[in-house]
C-alpha atoms as a PDB file:
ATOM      1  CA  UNK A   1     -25.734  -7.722  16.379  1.00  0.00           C
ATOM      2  CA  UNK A   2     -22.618  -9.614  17.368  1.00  0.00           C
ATOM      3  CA  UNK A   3     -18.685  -8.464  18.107  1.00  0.00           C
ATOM      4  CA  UNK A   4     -17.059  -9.663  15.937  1.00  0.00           C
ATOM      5  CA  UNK A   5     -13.869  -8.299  17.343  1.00  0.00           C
ATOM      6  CA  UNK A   6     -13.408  -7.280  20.974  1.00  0.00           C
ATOM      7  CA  UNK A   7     -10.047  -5.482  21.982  1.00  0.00           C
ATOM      8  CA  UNK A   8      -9.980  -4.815  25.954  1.00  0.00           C
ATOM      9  CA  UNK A   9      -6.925  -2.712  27.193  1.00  0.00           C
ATOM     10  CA  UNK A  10      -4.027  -3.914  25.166  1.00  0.00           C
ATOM     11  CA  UNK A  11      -0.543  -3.337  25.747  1.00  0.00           C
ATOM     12  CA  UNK A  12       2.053  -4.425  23.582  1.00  0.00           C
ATOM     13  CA  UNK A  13       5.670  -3.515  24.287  1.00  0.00           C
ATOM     14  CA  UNK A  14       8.933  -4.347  21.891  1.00  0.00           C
ATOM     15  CA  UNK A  15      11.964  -3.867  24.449  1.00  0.00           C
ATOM     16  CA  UNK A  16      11.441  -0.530  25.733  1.00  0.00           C
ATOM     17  CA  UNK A  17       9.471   0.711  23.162  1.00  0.00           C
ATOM     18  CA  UNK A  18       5.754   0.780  23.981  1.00  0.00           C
ATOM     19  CA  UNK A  19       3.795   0.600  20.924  1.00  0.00           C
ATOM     20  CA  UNK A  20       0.076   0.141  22.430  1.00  0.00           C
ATOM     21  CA  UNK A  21      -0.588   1.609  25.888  1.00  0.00           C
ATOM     22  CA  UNK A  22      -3.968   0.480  26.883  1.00  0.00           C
ATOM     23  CA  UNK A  23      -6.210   0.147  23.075  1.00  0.00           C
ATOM     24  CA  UNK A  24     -10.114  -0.746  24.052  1.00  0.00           C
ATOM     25  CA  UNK A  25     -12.033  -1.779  20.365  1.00  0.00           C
ATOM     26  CA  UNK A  26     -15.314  -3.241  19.927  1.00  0.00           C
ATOM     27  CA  UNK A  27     -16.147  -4.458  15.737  1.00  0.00           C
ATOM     28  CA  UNK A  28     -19.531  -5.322  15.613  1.00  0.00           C
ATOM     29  CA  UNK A  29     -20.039  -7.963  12.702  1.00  0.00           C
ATOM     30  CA  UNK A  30     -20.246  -6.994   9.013  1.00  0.00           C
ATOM     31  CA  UNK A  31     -18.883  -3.300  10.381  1.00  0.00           C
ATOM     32  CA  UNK A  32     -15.807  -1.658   7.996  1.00  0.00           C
ATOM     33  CA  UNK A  33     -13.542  -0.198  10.478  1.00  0.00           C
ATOM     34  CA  UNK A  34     -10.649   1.717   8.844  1.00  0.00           C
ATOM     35  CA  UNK A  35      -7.961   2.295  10.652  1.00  0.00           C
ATOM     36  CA  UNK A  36      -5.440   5.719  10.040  1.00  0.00           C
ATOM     37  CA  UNK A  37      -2.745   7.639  11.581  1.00  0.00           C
ATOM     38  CA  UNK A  38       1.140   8.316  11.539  1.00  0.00           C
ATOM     39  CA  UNK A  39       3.425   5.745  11.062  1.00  0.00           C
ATOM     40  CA  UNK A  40       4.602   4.473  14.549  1.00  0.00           C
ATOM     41  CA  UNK A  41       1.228   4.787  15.989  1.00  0.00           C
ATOM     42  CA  UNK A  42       0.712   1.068  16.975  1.00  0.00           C
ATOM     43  CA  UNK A  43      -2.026   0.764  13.878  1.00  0.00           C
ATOM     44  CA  UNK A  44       0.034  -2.321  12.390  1.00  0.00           C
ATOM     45  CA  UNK A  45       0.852  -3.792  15.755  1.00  0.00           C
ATOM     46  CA  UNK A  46      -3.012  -3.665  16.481  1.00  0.00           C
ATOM     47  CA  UNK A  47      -3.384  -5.272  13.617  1.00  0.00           C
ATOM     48  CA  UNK A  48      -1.297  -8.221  13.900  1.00  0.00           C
ATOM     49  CA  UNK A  49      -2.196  -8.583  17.593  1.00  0.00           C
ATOM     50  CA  UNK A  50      -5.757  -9.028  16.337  1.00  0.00           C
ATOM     51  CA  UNK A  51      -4.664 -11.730  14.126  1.00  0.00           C
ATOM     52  CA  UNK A  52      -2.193 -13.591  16.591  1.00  0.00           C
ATOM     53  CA  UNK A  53       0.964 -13.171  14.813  1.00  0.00           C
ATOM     54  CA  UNK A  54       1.897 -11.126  18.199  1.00  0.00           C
ATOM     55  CA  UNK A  55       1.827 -11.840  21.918  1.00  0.00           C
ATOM     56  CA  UNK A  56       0.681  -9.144  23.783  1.00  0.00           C
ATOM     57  CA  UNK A  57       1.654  -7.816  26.969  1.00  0.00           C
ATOM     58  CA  UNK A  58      -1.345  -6.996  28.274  1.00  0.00           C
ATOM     59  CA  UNK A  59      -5.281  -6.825  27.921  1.00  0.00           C
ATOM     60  CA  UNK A  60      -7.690  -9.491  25.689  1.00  0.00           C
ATOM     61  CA  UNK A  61      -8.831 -10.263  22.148  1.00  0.00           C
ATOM     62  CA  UNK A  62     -11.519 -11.859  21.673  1.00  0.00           C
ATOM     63  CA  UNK A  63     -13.152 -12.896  18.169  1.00  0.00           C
ATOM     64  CA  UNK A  64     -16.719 -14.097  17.996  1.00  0.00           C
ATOM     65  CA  UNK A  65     -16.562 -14.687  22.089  1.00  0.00           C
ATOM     66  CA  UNK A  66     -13.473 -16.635  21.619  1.00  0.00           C
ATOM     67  CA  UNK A  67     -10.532 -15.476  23.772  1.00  0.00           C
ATOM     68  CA  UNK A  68      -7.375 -15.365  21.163  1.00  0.00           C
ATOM     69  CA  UNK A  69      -4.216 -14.190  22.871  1.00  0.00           C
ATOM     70  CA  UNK A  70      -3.640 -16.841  24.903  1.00  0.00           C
ATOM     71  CA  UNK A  71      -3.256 -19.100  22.368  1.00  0.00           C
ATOM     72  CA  UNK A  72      -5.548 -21.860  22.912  1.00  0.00           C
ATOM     73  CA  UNK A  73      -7.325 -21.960  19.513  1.00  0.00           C
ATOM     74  CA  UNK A  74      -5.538 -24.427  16.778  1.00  0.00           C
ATOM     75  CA  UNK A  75      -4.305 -22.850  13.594  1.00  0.00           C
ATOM     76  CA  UNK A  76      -7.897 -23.601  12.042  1.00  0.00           C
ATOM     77  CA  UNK A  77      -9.996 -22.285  14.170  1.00  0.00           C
ATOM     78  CA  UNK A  78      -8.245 -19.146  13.908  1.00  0.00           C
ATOM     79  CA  UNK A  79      -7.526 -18.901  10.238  1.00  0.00           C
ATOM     80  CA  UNK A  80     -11.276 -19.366   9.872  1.00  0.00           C
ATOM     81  CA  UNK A  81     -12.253 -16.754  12.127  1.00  0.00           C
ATOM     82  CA  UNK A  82      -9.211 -14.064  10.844  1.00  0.00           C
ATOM     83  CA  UNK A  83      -7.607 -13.919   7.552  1.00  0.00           C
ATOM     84  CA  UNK A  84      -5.035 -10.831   7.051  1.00  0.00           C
ATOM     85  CA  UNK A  85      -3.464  -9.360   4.147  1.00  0.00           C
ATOM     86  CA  UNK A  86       0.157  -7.839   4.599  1.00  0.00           C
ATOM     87  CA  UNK A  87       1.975  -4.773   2.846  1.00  0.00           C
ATOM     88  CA  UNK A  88       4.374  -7.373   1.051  1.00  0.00           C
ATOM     89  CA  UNK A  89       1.817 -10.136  -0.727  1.00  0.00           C
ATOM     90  CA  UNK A  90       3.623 -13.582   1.169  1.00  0.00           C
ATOM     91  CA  UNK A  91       2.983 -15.722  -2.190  1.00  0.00           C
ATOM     92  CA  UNK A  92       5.202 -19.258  -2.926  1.00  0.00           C
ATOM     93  CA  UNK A  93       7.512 -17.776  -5.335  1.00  0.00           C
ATOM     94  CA  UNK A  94       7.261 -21.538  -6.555  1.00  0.00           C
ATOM     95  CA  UNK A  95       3.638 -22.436  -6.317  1.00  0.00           C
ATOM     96  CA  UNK A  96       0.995 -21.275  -9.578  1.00  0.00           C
ATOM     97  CA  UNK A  97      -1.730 -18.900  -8.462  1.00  0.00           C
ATOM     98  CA  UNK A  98      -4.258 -22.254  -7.881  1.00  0.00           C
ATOM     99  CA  UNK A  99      -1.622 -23.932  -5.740  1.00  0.00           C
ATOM    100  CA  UNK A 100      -0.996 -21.047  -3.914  1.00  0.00           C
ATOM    101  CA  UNK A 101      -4.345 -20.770  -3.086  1.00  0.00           C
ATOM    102  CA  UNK A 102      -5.699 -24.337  -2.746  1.00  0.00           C
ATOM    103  CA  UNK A 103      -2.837 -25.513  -0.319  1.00  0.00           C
ATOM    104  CA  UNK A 104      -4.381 -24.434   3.089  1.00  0.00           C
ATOM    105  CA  UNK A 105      -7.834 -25.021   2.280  1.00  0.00           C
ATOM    106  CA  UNK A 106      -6.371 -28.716   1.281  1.00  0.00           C
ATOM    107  CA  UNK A 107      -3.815 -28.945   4.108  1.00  0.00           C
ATOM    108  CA  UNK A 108      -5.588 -27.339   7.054  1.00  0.00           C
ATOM    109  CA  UNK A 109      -9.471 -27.311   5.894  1.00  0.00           C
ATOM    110  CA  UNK A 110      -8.798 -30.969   4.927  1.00  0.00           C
ATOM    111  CA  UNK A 111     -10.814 -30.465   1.711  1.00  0.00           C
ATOM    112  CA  UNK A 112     -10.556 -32.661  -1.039  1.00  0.00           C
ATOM    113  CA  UNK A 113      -7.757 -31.021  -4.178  1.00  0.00           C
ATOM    114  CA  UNK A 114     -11.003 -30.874  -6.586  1.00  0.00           C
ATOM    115  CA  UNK A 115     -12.924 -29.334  -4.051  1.00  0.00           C
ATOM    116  CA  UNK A 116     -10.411 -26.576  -3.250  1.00  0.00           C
ATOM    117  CA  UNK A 117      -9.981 -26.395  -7.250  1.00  0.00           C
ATOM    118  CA  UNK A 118     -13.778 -25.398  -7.502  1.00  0.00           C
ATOM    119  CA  UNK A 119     -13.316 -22.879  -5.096  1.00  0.00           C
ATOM    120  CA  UNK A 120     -10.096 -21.233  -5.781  1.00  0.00           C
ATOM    121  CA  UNK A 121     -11.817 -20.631  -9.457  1.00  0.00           C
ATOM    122  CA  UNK A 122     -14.533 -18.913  -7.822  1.00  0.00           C
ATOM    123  CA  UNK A 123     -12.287 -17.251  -5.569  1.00  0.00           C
ATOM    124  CA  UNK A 124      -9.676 -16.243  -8.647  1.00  0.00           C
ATOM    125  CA  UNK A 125     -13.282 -14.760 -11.074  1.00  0.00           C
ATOM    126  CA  UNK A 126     -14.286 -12.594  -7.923  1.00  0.00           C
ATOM    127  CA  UNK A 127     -10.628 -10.689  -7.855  1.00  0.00           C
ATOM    128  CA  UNK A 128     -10.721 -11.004 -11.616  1.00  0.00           C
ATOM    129  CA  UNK A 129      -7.583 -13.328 -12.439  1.00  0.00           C
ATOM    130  CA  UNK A 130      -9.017 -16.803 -13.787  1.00  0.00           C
ATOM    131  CA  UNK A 131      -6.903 -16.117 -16.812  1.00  0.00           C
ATOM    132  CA  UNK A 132      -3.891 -16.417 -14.338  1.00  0.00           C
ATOM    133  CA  UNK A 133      -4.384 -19.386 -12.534  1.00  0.00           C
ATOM    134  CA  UNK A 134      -1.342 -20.950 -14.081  1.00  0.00           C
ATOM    135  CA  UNK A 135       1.040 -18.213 -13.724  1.00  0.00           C
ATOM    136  CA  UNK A 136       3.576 -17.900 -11.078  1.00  0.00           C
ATOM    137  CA  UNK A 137       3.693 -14.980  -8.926  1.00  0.00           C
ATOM    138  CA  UNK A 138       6.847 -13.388 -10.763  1.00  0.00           C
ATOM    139  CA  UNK A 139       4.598 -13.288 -13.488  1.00  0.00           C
ATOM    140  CA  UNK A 140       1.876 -10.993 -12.416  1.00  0.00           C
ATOM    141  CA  UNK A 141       2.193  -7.084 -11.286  1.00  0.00           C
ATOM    142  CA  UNK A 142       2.104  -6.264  -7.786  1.00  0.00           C
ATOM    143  CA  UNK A 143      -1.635  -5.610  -7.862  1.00  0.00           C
ATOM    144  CA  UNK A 144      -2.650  -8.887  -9.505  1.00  0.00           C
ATOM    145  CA  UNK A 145      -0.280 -10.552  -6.801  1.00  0.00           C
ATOM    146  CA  UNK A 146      -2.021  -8.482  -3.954  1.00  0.00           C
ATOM    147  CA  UNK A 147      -5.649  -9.902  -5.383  1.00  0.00           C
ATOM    148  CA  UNK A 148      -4.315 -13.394  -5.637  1.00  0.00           C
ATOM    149  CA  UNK A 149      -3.228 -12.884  -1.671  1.00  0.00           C
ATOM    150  CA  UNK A 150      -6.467 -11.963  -1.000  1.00  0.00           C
ATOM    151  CA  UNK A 151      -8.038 -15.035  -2.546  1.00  0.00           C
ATOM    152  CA  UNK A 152      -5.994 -16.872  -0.908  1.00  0.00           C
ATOM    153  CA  UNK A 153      -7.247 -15.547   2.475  1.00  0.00           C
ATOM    154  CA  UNK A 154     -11.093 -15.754   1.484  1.00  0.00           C
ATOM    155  CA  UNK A 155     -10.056 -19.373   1.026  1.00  0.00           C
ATOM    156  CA  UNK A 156      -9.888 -20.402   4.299  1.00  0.00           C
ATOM    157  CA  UNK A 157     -13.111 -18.472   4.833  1.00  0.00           C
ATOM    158  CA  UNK A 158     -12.746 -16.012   7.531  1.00  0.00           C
ATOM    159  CA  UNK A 159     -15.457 -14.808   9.278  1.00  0.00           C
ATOM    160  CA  UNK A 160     -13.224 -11.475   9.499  1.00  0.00           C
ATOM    161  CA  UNK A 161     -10.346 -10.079   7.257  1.00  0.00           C
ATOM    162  CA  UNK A 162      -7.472  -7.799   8.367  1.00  0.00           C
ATOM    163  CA  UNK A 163      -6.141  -5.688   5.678  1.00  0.00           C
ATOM    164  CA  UNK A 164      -2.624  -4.011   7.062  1.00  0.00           C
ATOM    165  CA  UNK A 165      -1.947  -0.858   4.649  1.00  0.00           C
ATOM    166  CA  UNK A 166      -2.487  -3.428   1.434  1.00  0.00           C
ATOM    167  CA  UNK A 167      -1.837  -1.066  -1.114  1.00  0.00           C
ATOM    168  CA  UNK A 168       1.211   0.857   0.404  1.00  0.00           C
ATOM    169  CA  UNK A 169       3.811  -1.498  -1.921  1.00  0.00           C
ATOM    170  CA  UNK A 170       2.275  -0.844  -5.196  1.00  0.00           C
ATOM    171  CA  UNK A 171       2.674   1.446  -7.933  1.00  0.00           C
ATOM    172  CA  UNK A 172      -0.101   4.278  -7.722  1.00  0.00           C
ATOM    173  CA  UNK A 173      -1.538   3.164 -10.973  1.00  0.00           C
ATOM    174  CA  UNK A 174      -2.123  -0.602  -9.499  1.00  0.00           C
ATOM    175  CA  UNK A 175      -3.558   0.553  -5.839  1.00  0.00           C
ATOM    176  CA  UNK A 176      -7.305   0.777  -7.639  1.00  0.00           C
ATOM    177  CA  UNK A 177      -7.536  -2.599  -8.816  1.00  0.00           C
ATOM    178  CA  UNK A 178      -6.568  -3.801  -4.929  1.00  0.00           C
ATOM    179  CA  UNK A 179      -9.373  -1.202  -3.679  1.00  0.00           C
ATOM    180  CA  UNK A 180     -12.008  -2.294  -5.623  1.00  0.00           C
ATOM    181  CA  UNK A 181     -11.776  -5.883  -4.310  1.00  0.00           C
ATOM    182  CA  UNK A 182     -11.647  -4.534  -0.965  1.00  0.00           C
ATOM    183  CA  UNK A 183     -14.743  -2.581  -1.548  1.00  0.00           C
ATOM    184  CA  UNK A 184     -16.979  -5.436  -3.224  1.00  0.00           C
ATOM    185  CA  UNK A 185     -16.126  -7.319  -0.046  1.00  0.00           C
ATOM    186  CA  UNK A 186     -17.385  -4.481   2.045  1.00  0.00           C
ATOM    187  CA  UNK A 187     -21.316  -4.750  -0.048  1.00  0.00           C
ATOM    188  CA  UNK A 188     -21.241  -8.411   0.704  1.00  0.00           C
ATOM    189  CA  UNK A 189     -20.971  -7.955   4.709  1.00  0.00           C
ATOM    190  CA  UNK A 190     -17.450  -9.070   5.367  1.00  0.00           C
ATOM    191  CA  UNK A 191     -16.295  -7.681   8.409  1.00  0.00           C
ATOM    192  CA  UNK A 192     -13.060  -6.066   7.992  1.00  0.00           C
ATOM    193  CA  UNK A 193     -10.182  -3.814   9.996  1.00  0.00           C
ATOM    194  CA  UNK A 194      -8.590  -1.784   7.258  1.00  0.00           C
ATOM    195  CA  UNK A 195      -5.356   0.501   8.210  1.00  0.00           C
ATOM    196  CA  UNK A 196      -4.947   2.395   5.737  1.00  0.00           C
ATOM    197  CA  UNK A 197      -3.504   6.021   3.982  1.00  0.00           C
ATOM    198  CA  UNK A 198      -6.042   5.912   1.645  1.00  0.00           C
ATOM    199  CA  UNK A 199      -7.900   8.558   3.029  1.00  0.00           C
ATOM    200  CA  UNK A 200     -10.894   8.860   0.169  1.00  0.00           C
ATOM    201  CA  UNK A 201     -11.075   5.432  -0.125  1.00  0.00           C
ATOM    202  CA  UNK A 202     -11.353   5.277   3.755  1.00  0.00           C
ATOM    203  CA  UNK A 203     -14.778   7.930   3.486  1.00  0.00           C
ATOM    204  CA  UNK A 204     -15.803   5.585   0.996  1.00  0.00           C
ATOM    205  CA  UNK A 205     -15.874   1.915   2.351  1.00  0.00           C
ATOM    206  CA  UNK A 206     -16.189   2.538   5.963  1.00  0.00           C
ATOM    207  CA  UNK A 207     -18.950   2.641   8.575  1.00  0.00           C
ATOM    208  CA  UNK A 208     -16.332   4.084  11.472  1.00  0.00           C
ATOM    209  CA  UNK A 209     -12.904   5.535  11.566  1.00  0.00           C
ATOM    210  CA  UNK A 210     -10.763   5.185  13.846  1.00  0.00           C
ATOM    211  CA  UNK A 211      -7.305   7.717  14.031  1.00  0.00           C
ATOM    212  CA  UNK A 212      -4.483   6.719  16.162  1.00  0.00           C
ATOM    213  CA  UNK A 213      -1.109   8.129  17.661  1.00  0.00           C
ATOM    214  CA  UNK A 214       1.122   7.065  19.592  1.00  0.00           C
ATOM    215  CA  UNK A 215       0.018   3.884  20.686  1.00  0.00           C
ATOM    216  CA  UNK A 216      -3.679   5.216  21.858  1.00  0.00           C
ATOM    217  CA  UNK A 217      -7.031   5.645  19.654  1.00  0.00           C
ATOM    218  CA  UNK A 218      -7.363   9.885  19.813  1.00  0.00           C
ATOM    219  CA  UNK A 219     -10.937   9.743  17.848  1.00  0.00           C
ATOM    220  CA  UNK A 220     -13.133   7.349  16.007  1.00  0.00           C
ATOM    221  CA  UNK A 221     -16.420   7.998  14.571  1.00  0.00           C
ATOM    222  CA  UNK A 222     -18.123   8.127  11.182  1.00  0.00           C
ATOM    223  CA  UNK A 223     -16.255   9.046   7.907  1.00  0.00           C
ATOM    224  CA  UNK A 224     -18.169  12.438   7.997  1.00  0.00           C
ATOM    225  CA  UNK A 225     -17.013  12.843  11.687  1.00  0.00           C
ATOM    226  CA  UNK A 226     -13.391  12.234  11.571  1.00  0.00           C
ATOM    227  CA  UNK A 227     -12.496  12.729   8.118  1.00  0.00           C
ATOM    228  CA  UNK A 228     -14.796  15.853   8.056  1.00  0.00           C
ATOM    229  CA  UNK A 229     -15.034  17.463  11.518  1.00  0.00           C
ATOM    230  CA  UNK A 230     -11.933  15.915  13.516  1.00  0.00           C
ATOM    231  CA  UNK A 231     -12.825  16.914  16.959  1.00  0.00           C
ATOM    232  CA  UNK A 232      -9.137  16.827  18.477  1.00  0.00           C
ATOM    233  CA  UNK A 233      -6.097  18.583  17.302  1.00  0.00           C
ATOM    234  CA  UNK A 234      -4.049  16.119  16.422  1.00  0.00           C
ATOM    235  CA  UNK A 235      -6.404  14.269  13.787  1.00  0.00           C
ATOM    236  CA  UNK A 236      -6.916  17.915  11.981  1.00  0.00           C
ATOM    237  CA  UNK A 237      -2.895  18.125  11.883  1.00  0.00           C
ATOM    238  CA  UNK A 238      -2.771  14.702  10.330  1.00  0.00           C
ATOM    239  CA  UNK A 239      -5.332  15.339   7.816  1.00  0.00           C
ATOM    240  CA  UNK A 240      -3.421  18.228   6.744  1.00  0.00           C
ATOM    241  CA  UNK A 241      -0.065  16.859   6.376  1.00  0.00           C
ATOM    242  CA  UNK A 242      -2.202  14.290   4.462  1.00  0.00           C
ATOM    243  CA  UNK A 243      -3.795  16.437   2.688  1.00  0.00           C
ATOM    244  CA  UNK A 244      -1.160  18.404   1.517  1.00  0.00           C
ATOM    245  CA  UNK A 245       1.006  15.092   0.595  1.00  0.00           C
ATOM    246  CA  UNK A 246      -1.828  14.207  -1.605  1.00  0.00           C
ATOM    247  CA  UNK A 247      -1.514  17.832  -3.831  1.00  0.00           C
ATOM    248  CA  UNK A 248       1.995  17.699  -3.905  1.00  0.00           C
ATOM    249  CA  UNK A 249       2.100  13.840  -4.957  1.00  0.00           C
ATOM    250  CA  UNK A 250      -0.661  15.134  -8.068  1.00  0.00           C
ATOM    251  CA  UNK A 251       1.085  18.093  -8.696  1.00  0.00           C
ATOM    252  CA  UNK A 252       4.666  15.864  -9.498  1.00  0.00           C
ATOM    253  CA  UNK A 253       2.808  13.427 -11.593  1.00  0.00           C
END
């Protein structure tokens, strides 16, 4: 089976606050990886290291055998190797739903406008928003704008997607609607990084977990593994604090 994604010994610094300090990471391709952990544990810097949108400091990325952090791979060749989904949903306030979605495959792809039509349709019935195709962003609820994002992304056709805590914006009663796209793309092989609070939905999508803390991967291992039997302290006192967030979160509804 192939790496998709190979992460050797990456440090990433901002001023004098190191935020990775030495992160190894092997994906293998069509593996669901979630990612979890505190906030300020490097998870979202991993993430956009991954994808490019930071220079590191130290170590290598590669993605399919090709070395990404030195920058030598044109915008195309790395949109179609790594798409990523954000926290906040980055659509063209002034752009419909189609044109939001057909204007990279158009501009960078170099595919014909009816061509990236056909496929932004097929793109917009798999997240379930033909009906919106017309609409402008302001018009749809965060989750519908969060499944548009993520057409967008497929649209380019990455061999890998990067989802970066994709549901931490919305309203709890949207966040399902975002997880079930997530988790039909997980049956059809996509390989994908997920970081992530969603703890259940985490056991449920993902061959390996990974748990991180200050700027080091603690554990990884199966759902079962980590999620279940946490081997080191710190995980277990995570889960809890998780845990317990969860119950009180149900208990105020």
């Amino acid at each position: 089976m192939d790496i998709a994604i190979k992460v050797n010994d990456l440090h990433k610094s901002f001023g004098k606050l190191n935020v990775l300090k030495g992160v190894s990471l092997d994906v293998a391709e069509g593996e669901v990886v979630s990612v979890i952990g505190p906030s300020g544990s490097g998870k979202s810097t991993l993430a956009r290291c991954i994808c490019h949108l930071e220079d590191i400091d130290q170590g290598e990325i590669y993605l399919y055998g090709k070395r990404i952090d030195k920058g030598n791979l044109s915008w195309k060749e790395q949109s179609q190797l790594v798409g990523m989904i954000f926290q906040q949903f980055n659509l063209f306030p002034h752009l419909s739903v189609l044109e939001n979605i057909t204007l990279s495959p158009i501009k960078v792809r170099g595919i014909s406008g009816e061509k990236a039509n056909e496929e932004a349709l097929e793109l917009l019935s798999k997240v379930g928003l033909v009906d919106k195709k017309d609409s402008r962003p302001s018009e749809l609820s965060g989750g519908q704008q969060q499944r548009v994002a993520i057409a967008r992304a497929l649209a380019m056709e990455p061999r890998i997607m990067v989802f970066d805590e994709p549901t931490s914006a919305l309203d709890p009663e949207l966040v399902g609607e975002v997880l079930e796209v997530i988790a039909d793309l997980a049956k059809s092989g996509m390989t994908m990084v997920i970081i992530t609070h969603e703890m259940s939905f985490a056991k449920d999508v993902s061959d390996r977990v990974i748990f991180m803390a200050d700027g080091v991967i603690v554990e990884q291992g199966t759902p079962e593994e980590i999620l279940g039997k946490p081997r080191e302290e710190r995980t277990r006192s995570f889960l809890q604090r998780m845990l317990s967030h969860s119950i009180r979160d149900k208990e105020g509804q």
